[in-house]
C-alpha atoms as a PDB file:
ATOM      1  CA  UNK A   1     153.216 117.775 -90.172  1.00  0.00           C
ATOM      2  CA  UNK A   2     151.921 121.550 -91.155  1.00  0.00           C
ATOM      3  CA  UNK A   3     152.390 124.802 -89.851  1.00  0.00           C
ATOM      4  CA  UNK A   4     149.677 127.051 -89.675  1.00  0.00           C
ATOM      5  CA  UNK A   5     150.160 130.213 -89.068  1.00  0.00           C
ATOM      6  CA  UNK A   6     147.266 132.481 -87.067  1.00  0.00           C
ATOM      7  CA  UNK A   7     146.919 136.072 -87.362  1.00  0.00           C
ATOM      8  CA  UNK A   8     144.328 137.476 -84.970  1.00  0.00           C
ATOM      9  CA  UNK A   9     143.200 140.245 -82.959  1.00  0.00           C
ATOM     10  CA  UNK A  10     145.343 141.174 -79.937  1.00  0.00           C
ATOM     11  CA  UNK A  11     142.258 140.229 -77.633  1.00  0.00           C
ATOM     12  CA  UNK A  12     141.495 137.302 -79.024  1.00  0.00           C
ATOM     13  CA  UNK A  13     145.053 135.737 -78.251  1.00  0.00           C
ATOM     14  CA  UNK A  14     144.928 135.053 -74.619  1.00  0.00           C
ATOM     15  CA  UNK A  15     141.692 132.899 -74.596  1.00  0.00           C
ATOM     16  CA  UNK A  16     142.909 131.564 -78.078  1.00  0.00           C
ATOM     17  CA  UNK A  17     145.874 130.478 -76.539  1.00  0.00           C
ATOM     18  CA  UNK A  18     144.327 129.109 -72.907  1.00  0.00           C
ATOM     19  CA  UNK A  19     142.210 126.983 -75.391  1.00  0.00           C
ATOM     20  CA  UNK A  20     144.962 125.749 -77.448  1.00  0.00           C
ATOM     21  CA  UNK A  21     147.296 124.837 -75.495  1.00  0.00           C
ATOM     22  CA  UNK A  22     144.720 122.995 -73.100  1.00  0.00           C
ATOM     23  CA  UNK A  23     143.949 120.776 -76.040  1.00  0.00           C
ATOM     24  CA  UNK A  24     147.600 120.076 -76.328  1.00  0.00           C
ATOM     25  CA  UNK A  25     148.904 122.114 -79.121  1.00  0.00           C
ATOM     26  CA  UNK A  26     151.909 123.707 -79.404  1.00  0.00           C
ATOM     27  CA  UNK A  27     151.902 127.477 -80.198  1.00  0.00           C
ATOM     28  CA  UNK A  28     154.396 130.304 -80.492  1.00  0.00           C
ATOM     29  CA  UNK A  29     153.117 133.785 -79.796  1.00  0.00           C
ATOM     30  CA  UNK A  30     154.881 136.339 -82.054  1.00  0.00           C
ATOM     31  CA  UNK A  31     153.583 140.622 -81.617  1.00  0.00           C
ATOM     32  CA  UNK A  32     152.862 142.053 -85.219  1.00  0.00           C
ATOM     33  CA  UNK A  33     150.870 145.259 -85.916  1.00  0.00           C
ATOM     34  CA  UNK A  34     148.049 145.312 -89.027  1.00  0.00           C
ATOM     35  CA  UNK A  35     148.586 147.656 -92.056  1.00  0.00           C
ATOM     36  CA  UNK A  36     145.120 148.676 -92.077  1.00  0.00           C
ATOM     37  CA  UNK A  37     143.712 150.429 -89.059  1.00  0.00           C
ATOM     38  CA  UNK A  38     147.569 150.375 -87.438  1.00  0.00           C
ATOM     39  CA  UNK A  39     145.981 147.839 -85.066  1.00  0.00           C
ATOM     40  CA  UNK A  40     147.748 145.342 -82.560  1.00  0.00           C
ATOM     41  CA  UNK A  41     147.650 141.994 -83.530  1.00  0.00           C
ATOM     42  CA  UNK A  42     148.743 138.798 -82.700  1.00  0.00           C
ATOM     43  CA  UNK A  43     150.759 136.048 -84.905  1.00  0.00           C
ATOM     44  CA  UNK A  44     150.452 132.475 -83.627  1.00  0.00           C
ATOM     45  CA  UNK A  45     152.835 129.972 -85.349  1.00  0.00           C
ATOM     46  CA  UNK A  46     151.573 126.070 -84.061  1.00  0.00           C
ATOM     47  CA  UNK A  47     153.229 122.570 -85.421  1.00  0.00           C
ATOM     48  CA  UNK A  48     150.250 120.473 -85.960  1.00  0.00           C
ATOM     49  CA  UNK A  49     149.978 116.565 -87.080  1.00  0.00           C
ATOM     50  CA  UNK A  50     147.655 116.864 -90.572  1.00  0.00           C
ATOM     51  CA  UNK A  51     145.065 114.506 -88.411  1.00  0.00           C
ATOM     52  CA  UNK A  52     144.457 117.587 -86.034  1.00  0.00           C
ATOM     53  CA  UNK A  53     144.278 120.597 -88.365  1.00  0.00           C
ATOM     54  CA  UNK A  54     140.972 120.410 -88.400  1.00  0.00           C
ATOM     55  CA  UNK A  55     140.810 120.199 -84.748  1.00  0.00           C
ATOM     56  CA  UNK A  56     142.921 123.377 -84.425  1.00  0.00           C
ATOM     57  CA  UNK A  57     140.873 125.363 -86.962  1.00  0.00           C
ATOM     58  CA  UNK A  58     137.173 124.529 -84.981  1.00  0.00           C
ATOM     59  CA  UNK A  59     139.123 125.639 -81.745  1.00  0.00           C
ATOM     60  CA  UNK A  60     140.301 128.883 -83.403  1.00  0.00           C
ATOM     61  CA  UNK A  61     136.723 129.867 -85.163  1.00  0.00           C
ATOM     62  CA  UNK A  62     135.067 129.472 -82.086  1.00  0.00           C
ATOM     63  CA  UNK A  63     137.698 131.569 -80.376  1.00  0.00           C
ATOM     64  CA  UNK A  64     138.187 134.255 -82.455  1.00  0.00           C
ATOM     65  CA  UNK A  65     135.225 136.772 -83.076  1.00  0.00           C
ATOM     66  CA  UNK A  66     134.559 139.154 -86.018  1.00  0.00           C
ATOM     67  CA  UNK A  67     133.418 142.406 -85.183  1.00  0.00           C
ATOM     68  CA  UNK A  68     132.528 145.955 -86.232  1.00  0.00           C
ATOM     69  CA  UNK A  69     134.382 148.672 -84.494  1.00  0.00           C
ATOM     70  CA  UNK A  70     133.940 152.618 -85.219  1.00  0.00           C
ATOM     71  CA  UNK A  71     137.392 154.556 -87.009  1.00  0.00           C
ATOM     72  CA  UNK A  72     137.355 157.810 -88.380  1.00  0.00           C
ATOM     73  CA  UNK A  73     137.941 158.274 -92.129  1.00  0.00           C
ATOM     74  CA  UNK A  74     139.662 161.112 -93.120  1.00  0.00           C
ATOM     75  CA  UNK A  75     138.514 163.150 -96.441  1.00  0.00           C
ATOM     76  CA  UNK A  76     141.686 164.262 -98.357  1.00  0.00           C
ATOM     77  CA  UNK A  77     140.653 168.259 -99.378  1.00  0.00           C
ATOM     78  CA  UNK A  78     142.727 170.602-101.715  1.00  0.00           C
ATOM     79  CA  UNK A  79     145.329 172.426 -99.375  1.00  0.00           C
ATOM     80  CA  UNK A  80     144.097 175.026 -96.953  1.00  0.00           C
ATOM     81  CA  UNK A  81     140.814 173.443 -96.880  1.00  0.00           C
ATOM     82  CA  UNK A  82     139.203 172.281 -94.026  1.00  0.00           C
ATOM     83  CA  UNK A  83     138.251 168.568 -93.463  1.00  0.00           C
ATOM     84  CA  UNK A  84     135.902 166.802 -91.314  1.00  0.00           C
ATOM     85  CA  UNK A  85     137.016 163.523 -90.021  1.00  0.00           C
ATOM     86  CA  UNK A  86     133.417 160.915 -90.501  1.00  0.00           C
ATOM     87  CA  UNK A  87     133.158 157.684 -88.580  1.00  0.00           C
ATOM     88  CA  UNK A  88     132.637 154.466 -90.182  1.00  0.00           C
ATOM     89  CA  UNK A  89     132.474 151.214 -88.996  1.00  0.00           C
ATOM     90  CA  UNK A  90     135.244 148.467 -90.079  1.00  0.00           C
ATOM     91  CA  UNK A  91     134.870 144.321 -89.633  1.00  0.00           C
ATOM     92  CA  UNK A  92     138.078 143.269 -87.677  1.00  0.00           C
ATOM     93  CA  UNK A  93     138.750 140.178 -85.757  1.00  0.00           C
ATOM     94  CA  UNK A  94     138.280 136.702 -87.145  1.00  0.00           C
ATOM     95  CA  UNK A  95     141.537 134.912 -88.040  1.00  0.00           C
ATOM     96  CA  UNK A  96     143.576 135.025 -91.092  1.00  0.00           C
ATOM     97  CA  UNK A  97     145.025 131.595 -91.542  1.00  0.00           C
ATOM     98  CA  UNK A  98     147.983 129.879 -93.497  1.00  0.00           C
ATOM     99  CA  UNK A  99     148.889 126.307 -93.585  1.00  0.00           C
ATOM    100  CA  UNK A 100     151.950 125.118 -95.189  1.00  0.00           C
ATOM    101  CA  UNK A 101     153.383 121.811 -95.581  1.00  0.00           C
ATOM    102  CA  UNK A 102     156.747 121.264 -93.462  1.00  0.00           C
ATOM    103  CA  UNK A 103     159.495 119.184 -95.011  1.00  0.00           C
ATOM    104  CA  UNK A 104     161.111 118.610 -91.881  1.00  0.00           C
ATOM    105  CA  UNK A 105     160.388 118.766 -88.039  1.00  0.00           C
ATOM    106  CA  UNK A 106     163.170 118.540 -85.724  1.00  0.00           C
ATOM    107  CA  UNK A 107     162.742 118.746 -81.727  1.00  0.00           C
ATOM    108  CA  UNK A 108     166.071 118.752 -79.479  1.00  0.00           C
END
């Protein structure tokens, strides 16, 4: 048994999850926020057999897209200076993924 643990973008979860859970998987939805951009995402905890991981991980690359969205950048002056906010454009989306062995899986 493993638990893998899915961070991904907040609009990525509800088809993510449709998908999932269609195939039979077990998932937990948990609401975190990113450091980076201060951006919504979404933390998906799912008990998976180690025959399926694979599986799981095809389901969630297919579901989860990476993308380049606009933010504005903000040039630090010296005070009482002026400065000009620029756009640049950041990758998000994807999935970060962690999969850890669990010792013991209990069901009541």
């Amino acid at each position: 048994m493993k638990l893998l643990i899915a961070i991904v973008q907040d609009q990525d979860a509800p088809s993510l999850i449709d998908v999932v859970t269609e195939r039979d998987f077990r998932v937990t939805r948990l609401a975190t926020s990113g450091g980076f951009l201060k951006a919504g995402n979404t933390t998906l905890l799912m008990g998976v057999d180690e025959s399926r991981i694979d599986e799981l991980l095809e389901i969630i690359k297919e579901n989860c897209e990476s993308r380049e969205v606009p933010t504005s950048f903000v040039s630090m002056s010296i005070p009482g200076d002026t400065y000009m906010p620029y756009p640049i454009n950041v990758q998000v989306g994807g999935a970060t993924i962690f999969i850890l062995d669990v010792e013991k899986y209990l069901q009541y």
